[in-house]
Protein backbone atom coordinates (compact mmCIF):
# COMPACT_ATOMS: atom_id res chain seq x y z
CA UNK A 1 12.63 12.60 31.19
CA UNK A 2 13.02 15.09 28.37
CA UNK A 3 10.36 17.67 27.62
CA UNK A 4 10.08 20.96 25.81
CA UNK A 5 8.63 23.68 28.19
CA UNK A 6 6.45 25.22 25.22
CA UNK A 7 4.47 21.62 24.79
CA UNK A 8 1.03 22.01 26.82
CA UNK A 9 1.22 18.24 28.90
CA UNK A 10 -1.54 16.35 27.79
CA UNK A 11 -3.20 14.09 30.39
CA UNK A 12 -3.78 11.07 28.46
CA UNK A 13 -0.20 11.08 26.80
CA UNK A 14 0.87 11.75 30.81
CA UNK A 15 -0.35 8.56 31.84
CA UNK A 16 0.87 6.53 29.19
CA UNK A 17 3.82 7.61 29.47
CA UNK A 18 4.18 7.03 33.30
CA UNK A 19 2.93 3.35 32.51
CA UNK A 20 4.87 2.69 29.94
CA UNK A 21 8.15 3.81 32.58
CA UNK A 22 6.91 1.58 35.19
CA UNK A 23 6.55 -1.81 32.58
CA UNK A 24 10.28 -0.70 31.39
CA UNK A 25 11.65 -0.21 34.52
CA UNK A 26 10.87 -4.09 35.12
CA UNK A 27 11.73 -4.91 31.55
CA UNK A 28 15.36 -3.72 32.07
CA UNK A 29 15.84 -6.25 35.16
CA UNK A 30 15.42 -9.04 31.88
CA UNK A 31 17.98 -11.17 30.78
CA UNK A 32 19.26 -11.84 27.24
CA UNK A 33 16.80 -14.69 27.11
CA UNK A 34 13.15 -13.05 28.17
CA UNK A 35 14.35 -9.97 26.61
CA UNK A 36 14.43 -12.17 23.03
CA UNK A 37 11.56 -13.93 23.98
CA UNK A 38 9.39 -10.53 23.63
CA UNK A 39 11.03 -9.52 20.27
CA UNK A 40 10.45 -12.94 19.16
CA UNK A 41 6.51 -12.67 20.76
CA UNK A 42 6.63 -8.87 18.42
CA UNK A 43 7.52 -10.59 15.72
CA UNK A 44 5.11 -13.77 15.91
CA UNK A 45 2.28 -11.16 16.37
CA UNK A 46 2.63 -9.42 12.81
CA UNK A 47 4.05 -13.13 11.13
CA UNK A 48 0.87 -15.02 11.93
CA UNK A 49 -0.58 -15.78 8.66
CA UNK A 50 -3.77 -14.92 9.64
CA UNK A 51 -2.81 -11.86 11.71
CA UNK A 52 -0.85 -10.46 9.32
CA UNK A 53 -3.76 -10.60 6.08
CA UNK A 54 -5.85 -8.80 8.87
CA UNK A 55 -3.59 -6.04 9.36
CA UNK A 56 -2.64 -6.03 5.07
CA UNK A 57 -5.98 -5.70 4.66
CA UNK A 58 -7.15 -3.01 7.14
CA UNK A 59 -3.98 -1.33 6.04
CA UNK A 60 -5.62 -0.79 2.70
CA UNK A 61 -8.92 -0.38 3.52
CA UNK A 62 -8.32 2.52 5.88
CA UNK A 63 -5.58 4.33 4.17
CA UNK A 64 -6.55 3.49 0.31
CA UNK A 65 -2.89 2.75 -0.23
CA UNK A 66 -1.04 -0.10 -1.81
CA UNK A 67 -1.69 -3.67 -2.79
CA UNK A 68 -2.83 -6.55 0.03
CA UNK A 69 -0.95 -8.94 -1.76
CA UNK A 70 2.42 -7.13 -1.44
CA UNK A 71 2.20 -5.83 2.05
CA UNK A 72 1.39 -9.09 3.03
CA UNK A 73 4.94 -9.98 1.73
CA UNK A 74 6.50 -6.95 3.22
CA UNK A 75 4.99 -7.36 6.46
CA UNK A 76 6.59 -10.98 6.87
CA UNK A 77 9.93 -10.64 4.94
CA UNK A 78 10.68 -7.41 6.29
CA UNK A 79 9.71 -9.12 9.69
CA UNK A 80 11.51 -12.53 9.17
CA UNK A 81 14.81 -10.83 7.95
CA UNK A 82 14.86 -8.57 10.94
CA UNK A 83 14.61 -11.24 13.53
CA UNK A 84 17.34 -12.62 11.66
CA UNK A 85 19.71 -10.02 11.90
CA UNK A 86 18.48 -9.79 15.77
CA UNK A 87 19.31 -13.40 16.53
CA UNK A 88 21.91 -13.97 18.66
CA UNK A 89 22.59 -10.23 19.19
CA UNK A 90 23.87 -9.41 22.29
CA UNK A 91 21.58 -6.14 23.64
CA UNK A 92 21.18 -6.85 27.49
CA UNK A 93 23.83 -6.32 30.01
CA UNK A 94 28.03 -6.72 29.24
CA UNK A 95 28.19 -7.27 25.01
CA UNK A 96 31.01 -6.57 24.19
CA UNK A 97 34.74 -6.52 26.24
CA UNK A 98 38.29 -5.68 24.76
CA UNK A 99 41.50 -6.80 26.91
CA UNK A 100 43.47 -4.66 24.41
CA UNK A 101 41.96 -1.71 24.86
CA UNK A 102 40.61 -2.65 28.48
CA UNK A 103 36.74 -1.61 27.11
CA UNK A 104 33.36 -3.30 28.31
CA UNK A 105 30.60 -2.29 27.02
CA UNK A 106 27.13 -2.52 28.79
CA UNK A 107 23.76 -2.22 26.92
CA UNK A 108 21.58 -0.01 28.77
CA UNK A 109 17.97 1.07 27.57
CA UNK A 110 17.53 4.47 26.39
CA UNK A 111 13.75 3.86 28.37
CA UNK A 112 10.95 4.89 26.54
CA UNK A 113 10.80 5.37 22.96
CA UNK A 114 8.16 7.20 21.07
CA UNK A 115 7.79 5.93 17.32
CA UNK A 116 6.19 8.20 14.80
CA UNK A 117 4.81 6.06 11.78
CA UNK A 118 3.85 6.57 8.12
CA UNK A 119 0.22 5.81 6.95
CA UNK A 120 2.26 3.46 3.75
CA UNK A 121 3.48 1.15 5.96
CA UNK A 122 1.12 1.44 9.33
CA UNK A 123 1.72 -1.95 10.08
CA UNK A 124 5.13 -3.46 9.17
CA UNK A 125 7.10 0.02 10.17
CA UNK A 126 5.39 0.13 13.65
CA UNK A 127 6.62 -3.70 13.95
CA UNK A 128 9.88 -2.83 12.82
CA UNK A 129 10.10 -0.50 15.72
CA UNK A 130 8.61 -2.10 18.67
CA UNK A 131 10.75 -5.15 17.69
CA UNK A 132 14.04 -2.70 18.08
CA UNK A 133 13.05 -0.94 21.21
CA UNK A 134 11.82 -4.20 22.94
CA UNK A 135 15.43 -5.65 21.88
CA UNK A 136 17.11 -2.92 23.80
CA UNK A 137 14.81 -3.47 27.07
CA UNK A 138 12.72 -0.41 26.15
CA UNK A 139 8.58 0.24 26.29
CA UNK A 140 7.53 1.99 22.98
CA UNK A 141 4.74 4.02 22.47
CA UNK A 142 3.50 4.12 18.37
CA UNK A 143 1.81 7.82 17.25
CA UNK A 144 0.64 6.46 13.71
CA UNK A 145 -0.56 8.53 10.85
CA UNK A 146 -4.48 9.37 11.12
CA UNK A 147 -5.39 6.93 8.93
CA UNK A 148 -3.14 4.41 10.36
CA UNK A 149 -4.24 4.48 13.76
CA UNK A 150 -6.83 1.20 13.14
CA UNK A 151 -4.50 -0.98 12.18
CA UNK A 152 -1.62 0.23 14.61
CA UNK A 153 -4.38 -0.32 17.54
CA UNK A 154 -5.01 -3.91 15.62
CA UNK A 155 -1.39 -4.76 15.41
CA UNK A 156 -0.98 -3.88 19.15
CA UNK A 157 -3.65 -6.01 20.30
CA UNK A 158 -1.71 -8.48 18.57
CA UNK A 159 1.39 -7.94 20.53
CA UNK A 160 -0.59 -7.58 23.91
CA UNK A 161 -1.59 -11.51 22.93
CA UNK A 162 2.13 -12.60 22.58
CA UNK A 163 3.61 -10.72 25.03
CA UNK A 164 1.41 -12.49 27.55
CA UNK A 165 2.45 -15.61 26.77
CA UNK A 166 6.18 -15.00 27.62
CA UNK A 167 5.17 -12.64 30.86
CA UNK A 168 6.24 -9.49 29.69
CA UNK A 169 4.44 -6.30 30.95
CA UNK A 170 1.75 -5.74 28.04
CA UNK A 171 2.26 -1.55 28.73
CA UNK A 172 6.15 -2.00 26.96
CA UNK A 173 4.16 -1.46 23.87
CA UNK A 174 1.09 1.03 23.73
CA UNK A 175 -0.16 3.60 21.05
CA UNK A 176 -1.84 6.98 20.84
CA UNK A 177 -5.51 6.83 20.98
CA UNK A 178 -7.87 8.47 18.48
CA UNK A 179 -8.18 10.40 17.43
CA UNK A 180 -4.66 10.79 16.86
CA UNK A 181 -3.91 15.11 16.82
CA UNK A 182 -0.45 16.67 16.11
CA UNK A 183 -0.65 18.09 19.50
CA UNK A 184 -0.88 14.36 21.06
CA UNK A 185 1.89 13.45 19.02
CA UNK A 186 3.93 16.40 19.97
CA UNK A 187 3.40 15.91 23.51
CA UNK A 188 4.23 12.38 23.55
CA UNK A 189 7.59 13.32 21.22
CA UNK A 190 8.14 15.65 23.92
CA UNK A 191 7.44 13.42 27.38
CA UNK A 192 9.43 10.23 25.27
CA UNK A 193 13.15 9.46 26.02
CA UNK A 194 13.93 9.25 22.40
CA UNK A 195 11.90 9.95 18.79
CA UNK A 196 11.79 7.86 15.92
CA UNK A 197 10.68 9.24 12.99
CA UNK A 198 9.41 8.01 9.84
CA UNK A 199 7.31 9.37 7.88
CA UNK A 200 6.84 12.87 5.79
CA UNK A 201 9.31 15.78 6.27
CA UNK A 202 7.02 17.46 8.51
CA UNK A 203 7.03 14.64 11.23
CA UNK A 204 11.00 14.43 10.81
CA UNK A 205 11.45 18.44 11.86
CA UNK A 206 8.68 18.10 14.55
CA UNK A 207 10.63 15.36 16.15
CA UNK A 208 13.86 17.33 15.61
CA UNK A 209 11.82 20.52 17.41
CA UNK A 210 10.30 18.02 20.20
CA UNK A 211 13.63 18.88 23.15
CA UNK A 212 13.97 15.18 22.91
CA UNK A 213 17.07 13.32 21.24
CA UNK A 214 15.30 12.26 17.74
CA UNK A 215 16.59 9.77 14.81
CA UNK A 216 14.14 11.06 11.87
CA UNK A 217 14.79 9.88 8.03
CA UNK A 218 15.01 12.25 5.04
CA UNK A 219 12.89 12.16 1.92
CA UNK A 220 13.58 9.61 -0.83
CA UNK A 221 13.71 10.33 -4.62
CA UNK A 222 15.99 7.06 -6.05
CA UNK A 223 17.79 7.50 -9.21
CA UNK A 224 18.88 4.54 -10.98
CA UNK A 225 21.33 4.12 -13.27
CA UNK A 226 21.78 1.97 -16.34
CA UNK A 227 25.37 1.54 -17.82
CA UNK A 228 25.97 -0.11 -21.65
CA UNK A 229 27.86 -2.99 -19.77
CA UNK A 230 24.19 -4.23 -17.83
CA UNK A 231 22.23 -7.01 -19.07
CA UNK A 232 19.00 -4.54 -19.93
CA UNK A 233 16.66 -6.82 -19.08
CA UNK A 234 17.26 -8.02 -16.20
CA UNK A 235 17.86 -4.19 -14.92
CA UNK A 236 14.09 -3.71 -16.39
CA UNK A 237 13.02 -6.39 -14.87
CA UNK A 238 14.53 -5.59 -11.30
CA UNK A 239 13.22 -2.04 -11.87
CA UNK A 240 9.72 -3.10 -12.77
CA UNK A 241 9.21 -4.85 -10.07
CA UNK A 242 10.64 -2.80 -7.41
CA UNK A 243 8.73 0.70 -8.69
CA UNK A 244 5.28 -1.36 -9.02
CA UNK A 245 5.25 -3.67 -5.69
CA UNK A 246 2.66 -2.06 -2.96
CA UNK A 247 1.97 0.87 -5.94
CA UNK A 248 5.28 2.52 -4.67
CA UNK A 249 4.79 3.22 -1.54
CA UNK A 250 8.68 2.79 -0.57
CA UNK A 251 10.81 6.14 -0.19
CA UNK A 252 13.29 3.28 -1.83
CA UNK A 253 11.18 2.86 -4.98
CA UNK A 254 13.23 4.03 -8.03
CA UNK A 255 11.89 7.69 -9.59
CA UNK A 256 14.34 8.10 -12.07
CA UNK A 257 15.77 5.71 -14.69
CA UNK A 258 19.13 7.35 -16.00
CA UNK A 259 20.14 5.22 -19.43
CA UNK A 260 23.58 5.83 -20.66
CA UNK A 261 24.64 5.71 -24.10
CA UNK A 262 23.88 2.63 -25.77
CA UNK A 263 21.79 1.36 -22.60
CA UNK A 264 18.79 3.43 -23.94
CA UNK A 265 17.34 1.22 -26.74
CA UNK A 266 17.55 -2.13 -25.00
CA UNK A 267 16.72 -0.77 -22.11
CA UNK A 268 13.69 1.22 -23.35
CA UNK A 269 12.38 -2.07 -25.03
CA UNK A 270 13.13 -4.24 -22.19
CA UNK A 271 10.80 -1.81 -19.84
CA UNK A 272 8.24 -1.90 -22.32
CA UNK A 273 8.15 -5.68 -21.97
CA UNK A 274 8.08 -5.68 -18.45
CA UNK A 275 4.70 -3.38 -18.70
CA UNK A 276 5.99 -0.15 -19.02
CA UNK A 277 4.08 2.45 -21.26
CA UNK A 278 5.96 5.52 -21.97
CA UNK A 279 3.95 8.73 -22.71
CA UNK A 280 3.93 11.53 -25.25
CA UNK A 281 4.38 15.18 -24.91
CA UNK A 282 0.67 15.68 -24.83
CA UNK A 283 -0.13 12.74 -22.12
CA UNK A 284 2.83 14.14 -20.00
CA UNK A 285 1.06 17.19 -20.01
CA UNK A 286 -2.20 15.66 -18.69
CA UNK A 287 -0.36 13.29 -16.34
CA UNK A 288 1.51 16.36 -14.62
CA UNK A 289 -1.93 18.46 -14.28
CA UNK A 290 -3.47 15.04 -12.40
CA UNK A 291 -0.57 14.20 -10.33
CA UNK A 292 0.29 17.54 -9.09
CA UNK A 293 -2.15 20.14 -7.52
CA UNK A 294 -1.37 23.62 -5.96
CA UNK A 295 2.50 21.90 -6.01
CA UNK A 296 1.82 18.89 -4.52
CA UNK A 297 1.39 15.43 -4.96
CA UNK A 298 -2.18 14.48 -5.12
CA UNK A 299 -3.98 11.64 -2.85
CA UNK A 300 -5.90 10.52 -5.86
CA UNK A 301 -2.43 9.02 -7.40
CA UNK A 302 -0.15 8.22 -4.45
CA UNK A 303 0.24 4.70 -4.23
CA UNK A 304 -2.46 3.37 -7.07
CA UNK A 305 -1.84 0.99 -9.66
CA UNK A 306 -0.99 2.87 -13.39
CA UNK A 307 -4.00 2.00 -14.80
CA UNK A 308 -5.74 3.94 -12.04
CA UNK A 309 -3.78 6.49 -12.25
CA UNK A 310 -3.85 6.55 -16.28
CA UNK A 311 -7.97 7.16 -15.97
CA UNK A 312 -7.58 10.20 -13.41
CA UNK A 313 -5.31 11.74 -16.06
CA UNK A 314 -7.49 11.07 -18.71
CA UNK A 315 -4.93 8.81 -20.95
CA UNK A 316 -7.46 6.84 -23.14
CA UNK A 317 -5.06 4.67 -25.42
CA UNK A 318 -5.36 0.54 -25.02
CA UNK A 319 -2.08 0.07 -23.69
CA UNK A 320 -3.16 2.07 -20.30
CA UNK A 321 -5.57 -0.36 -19.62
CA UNK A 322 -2.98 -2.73 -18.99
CA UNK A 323 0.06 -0.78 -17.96
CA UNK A 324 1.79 -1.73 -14.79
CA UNK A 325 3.81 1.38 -14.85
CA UNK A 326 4.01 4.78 -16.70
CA UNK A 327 6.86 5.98 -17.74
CA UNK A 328 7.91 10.22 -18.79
CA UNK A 329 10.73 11.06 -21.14
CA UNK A 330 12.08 14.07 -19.12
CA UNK A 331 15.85 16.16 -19.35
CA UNK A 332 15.19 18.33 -16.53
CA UNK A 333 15.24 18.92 -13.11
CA UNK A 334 13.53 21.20 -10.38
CA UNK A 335 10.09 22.49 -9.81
CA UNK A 336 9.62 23.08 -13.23
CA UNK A 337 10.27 19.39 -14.08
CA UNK A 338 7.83 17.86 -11.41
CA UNK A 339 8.72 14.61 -12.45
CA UNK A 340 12.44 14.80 -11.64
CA UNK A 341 10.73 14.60 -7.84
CA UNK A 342 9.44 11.65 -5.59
CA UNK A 343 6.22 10.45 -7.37
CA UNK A 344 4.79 7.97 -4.32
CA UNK A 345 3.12 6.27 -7.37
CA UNK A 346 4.13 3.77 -10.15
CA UNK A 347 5.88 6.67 -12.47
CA UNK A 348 9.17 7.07 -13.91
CA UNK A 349 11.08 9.52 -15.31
CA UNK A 350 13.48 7.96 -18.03
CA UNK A 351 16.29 10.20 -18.72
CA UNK A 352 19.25 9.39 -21.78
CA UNK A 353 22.57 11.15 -21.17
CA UNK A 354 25.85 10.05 -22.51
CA UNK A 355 28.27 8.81 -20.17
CA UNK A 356 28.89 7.87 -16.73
CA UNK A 357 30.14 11.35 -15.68
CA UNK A 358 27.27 12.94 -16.96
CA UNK A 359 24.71 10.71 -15.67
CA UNK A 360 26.47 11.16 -12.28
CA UNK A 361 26.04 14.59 -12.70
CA UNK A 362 22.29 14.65 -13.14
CA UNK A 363 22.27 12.42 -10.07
CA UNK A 364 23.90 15.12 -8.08
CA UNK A 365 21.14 17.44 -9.82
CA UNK A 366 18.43 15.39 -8.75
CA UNK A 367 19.21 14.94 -5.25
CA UNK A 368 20.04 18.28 -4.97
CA UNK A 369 16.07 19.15 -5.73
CA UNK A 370 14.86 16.36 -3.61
CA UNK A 371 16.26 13.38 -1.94
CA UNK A 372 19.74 13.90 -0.80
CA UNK A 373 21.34 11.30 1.28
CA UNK A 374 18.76 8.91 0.53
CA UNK A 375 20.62 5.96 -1.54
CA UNK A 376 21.25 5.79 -4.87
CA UNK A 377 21.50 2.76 -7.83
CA UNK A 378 23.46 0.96 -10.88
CA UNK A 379 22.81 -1.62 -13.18
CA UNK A 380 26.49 -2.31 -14.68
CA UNK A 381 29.37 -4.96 -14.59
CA UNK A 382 32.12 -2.11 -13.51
CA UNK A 383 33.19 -2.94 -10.05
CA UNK A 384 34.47 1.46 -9.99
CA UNK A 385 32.01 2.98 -11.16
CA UNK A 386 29.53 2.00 -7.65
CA UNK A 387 32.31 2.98 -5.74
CA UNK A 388 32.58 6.65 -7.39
CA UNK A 389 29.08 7.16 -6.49
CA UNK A 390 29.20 6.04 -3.13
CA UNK A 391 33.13 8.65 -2.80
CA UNK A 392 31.38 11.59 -4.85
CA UNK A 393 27.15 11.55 -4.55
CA UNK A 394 25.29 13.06 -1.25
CA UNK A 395 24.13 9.08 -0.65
CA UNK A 396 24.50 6.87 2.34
CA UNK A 397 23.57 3.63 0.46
CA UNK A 398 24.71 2.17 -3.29
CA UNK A 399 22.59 -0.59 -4.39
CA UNK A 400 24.29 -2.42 -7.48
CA UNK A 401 22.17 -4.82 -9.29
CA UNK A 402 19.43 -5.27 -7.00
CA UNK A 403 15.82 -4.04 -6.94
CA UNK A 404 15.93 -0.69 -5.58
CA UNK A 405 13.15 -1.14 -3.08
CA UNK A 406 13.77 -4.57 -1.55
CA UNK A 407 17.50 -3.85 -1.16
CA UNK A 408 18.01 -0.90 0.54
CA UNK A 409 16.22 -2.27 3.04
CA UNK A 410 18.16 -4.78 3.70
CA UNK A 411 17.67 -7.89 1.61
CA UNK A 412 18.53 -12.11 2.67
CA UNK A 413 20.94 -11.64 -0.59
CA UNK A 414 23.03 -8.30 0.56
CA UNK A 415 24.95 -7.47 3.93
CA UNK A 416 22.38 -3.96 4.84
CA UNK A 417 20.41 -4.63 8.33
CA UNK A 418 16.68 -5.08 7.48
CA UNK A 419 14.82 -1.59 8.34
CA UNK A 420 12.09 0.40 7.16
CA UNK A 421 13.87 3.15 7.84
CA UNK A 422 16.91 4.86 6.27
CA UNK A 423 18.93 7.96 7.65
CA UNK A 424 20.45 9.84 5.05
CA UNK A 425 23.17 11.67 7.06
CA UNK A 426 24.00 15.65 6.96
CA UNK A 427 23.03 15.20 3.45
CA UNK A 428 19.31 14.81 4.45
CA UNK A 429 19.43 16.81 8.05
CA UNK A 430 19.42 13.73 9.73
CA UNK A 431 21.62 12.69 12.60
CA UNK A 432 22.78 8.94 11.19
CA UNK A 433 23.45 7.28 8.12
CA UNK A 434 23.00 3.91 8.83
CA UNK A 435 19.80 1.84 8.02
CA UNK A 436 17.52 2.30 11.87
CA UNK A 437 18.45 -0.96 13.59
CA UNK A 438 18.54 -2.27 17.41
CA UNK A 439 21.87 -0.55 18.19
CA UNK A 440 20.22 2.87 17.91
CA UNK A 441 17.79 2.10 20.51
CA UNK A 442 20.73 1.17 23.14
CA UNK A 443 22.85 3.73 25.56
CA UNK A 444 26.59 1.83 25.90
CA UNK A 445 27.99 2.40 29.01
CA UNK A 446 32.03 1.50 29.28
CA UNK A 447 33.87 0.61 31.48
CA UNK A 448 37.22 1.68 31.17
CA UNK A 449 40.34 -0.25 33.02
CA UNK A 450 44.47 0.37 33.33
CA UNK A 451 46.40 -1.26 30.34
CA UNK A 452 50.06 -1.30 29.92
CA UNK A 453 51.16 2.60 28.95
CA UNK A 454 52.18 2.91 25.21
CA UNK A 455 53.29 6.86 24.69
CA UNK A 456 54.83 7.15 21.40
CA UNK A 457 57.91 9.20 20.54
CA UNK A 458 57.25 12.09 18.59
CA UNK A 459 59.62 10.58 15.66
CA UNK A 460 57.03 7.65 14.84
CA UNK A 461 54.34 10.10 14.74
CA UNK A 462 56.01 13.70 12.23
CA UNK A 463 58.98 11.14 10.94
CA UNK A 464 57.64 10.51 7.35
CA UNK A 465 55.52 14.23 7.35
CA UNK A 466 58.93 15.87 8.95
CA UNK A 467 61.02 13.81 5.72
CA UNK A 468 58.58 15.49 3.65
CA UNK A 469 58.09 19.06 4.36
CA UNK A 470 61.23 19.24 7.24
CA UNK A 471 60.48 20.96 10.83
């Protein structure tokens, strides 16, 4: 067990902790089959129609973010296309052998994993993770936001049910009690085996500071951008609905639209049509005064519809009443140019530049105020220019032609595991890259055996460099 000799032990944490050992140490005696019998009973416990409009709507209720409706759908796609991915994964005992190489590889649990949660997704990103630790053999204890404590205690009592039905210790998956405190969290982070964190910045360096091995995600900000060559609107449509589904509560939502050249007219009109209302100078003004406060993002806005939104600001024309999102002419970036920055809220910034190198450019800009590493996306029919983004922008993930939000994720249409969490590499301090999945939850042990010797003379390896610049 890992723990930071400055945490004060906290006797509560203490004894979940200790429980959650002793149902784990059991759990890792399961085979392939019981093991996918409890991520199947995780899953079942969030699926359930009726369990999971329960938690959609508590999830709202409590937190005063996002739609019902549309975390109702994430909860169960996000869900169903994770089991998917899980199915027929190997994560319990030998998985993998190599006579080549003379490699076996042995899952082994990393033991107990303490998962930090968001209050915009308190149900389906808790699910997400118990789902991957319980796949790896581990117990998992959830520290949810505040807010999200109620319907992380719900969703747990909903696993507890499952879990009893296939005979699996119900203390593999526990949670904080309230009230949940920072120092509860930190002594749990520090007590745990291994961190996940998702969540805001500040819960991403506290697991980093915890003494225990930590995966946290970095901060989103999603560019997007629009080439000539893309069908305009379809891109608006994509757009429209990925920046307005649960009010933008994704760190994958788009923030920036980035229209090249002749792109901006269609492209303009086509967001319009999809619900968009663009706002003058003046409204900009009065938008930026209600979204920001003392320089940062206030709770009246994050994650309410644009109409909502519109009234706090004070923007009295019809078209408010009905807009689905707002969107802010902008050609700047950095704290002077809020709007260049993650919005949490159904807001765009629409920028016009005139070619792909420049627009690639003010992507670099962008993420180099806020959301480096994160993932980045393109609307065009050029099969390079994705390709230079992903070899020349700070991004872990290029989403081409999709809907920013449900495809970064991981989507039944593209190849990315399904997660509700992203690691954004060096670029974003974090420690992967890869979208969170079961594999980061597992230790692999190998087992390493004699295989015919193959030393290579030194001509096959400096031949062609010794040709080129001699010895």
């Amino acid at each position: 067990m890992t723990r930071d000799d400055t945490t004060p032990r906290d006797a509560t944490v203490d004894a979940l902790v200790a429980r959650a050992r002793t149902a784990q140490r059991a759990f890792a005696r399961a085979d392939q089959a019981a093991v996918d019998a409890a991520v199947l009973a995780a899953g079942w416990a969030i699926m359930e129609p009726a369990r999971n409009r329960m938690l959609a709507e508590r999830a709202v209720a409590d937190t005063g973010i996002g739609d019902v409706g549309d975390k109702i759908r994430k909860n169960h796609r996000k869900t169903l296309g994770l089991l998917r991915d899980l199915a027929g994964a190997k994560s319990v005992g030998v998985i993998a052998e190599d006579a080549a190489s003379g490699i076996t590889e042995i899952a082994r649990p990393v033991g107990v994993v303490a998962a930090i949660t968001p209050s915009t997704n308190p149900a389906a990103t808790p699910a997400n993770n118990v789902i991957c630790a319980l796949k790896g053999a581990n117990a998992v204890i959830l520290a949810p936001s505040p807010k999200g404590a109620g319907i992380g205690a719900l969703l747990v009592d909903y696993i507890h049910a499952e879990l009893a039905k296939v005979g699996a210790p119900a203390d593999l998956v526990q949670i904080l009690p309230p009230p949940v405190t920072r120092e509860a969290t930190q002594a749990l982070m520090a007590a745990a085996d291994l961190v996940v964190a998702t969540g805001s910045a500040a819960n991403v360096r506290a697991a980093y500071r915890s003494g225990t091995p930590a995966l946290g995600v970095g901060a989103g900000n999603v560019a997007v951008i629009v080439d000539p060559s893309a069908d305009a609107g379809k891109a608006a449509s994509l757009i429209a609905a990925s920046k307005t589904f649960d009010h933008a509560t994704s760190c994958s939502s788009e923030n920036s639209v980035i229209a090249i050249g002749a792109a901006d007219a269609p492209l303009r009109a086509a967001l319009e049509a999809e619900g968009g209302v663009f706002v003058d100078a003046e409204e900009k003004a009065a938008l930026a005064r209600a979204m920001w406060q003392d320089g940062r993002l206030a709770t009246a806005i994050i994650a309410r519809p644009a109409t909502a939104i519109a009234a706090v600001a004070g923007l009295v024309r019809p078209a408010f009443e009905t807009a689905r999102f707002l969107v802010v002419d902008e050609d700047g970036v950095g704290p002077a140019h809020p709007f260049s920055g993650e919005k949490l809220s159904p807001v765009l910034a629409y920028y016009r530049v005139p070619d792909f190198d420049v627009a690639k450019a003010l992507v670099a800009r962008i993420y180099g105020y806020q959301g480096a590493g994160h993932s980045v996306g393109i609307h065009t029919m050029s099969d390079e220019q994705p390709v230079a983004l992903g070899r020349e922008l700070p991004v872990a993930r290029v989403i081409v032609n999709q809907a920013h939000c449900f495809a970064t994720g991981g989507s039944f249409d593209n190849g990315l595991p399904f997660s509700l969490s992203m690691g954004c590499g060096t670029w974003g301090r974090n420690s992967f890259s890869d979208n969170l999945n079961y594999r980061h939850y597992l230790n692999i042990t190998r087992v390493a055996r004699v295989i015919p010797e193959r030393v290579p003379r030194e001509n096959e390896i400096f031949g062609a460099w010794h040709a080129r610049y001699g010895r």
